[in-house]
C-alpha atoms as a PDB file:
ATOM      1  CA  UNK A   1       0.000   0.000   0.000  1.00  0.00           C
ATOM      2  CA  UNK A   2       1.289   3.662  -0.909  1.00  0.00           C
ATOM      3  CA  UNK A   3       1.918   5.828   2.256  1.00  0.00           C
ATOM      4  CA  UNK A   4      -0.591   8.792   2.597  1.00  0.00           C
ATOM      5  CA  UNK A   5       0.906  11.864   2.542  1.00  0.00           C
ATOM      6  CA  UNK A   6      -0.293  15.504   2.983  1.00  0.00           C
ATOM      7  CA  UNK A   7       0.099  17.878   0.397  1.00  0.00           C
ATOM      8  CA  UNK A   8       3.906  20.058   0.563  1.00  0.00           C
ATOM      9  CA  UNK A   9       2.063  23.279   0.023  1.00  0.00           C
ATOM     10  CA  UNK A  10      -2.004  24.401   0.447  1.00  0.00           C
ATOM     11  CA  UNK A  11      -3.437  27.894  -0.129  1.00  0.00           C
ATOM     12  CA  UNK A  12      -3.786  30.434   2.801  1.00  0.00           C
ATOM     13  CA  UNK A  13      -6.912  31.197   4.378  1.00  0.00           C
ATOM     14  CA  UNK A  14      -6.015  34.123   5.183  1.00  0.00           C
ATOM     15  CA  UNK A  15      -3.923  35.367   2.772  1.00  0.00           C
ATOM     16  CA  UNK A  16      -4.237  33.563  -0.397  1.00  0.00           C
ATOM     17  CA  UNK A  17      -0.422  32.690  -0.847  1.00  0.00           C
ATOM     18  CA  UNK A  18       1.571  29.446  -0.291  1.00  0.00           C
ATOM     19  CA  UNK A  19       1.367  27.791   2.912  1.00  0.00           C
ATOM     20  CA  UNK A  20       4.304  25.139   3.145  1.00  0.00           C
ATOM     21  CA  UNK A  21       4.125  22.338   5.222  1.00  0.00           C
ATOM     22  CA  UNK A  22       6.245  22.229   8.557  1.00  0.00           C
ATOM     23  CA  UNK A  23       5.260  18.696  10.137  1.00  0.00           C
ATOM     24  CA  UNK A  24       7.783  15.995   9.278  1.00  0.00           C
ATOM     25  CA  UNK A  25       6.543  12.597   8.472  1.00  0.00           C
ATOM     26  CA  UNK A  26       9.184   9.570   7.751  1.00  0.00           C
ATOM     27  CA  UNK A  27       9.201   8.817   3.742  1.00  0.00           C
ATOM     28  CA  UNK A  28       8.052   4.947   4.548  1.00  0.00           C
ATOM     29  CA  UNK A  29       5.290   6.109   7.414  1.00  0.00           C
ATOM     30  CA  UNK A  30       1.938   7.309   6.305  1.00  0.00           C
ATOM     31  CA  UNK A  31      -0.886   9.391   7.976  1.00  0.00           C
ATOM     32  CA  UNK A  32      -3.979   8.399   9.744  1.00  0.00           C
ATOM     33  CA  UNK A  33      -7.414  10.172   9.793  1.00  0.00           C
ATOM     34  CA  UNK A  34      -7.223  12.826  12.987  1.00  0.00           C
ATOM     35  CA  UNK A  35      -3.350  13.258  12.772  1.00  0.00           C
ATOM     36  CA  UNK A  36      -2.415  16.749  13.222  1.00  0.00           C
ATOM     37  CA  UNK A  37      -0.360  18.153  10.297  1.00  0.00           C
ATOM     38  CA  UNK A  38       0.666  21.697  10.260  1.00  0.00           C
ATOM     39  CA  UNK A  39       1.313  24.506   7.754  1.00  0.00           C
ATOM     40  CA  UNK A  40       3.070  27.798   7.643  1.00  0.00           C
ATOM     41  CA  UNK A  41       2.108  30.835   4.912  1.00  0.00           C
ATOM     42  CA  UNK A  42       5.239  32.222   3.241  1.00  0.00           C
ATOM     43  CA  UNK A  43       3.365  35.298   2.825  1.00  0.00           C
ATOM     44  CA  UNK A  44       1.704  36.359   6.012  1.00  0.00           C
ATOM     45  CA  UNK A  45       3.338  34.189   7.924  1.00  0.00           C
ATOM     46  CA  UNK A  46       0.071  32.645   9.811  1.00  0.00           C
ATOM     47  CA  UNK A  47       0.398  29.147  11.508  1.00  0.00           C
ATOM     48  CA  UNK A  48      -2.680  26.329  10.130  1.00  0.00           C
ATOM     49  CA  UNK A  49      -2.994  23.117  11.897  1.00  0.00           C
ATOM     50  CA  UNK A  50      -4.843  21.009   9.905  1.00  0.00           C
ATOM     51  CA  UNK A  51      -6.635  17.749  11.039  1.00  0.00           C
ATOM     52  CA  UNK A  52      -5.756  14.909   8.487  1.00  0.00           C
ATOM     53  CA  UNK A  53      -8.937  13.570   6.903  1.00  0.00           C
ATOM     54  CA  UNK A  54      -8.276  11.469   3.819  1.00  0.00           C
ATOM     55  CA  UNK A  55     -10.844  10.754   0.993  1.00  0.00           C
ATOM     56  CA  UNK A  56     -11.269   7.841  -0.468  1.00  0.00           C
ATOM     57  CA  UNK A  57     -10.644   7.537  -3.917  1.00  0.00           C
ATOM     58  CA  UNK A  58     -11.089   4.677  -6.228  1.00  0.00           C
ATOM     59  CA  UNK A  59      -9.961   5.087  -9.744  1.00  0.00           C
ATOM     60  CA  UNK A  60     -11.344   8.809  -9.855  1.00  0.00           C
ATOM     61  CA  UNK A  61     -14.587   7.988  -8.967  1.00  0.00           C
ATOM     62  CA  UNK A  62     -15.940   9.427  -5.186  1.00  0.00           C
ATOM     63  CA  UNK A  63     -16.264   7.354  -2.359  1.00  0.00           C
ATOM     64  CA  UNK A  64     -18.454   5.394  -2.034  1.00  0.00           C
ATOM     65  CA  UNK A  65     -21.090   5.012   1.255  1.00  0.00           C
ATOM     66  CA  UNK A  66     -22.437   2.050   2.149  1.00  0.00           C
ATOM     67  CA  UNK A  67     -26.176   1.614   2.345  1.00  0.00           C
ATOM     68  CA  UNK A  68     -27.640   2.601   6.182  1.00  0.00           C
END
């Protein structure tokens, strides 16, 4: 299985420019849903901590939810 990884850079909130990300992860370790992961703008500066949610993707089509 390919480790999940969070994205190196996301757009500001705030801002609009290039938050980079500052949490390290291991190359061979991979994220789990809730793990915090956090970000720092280049332009304002502004600290995000982001709660990792991953989406589950299957061959570009959306995930899927299972019948109630």
């Amino acid at each position: 299985m390919t480790p999940t990884r969070p994205p190196e850079t996301i757009v500001c909130v705030e801002c609009g420019g290039t938050a980079h990300l500052l949490s390290y992860l291991p190359p061979d370790d991979s994220l789990e849903p809730g793990h915090p992961v956090a970000y720092r703008c280049a332009d304002c500066m502004d600290r995000f901590d982001v709660i990792w949610e991953e989406t589950e993707m299957h061959e570009g089509r959306p995930p899927s939810n299972p019948p109630p």
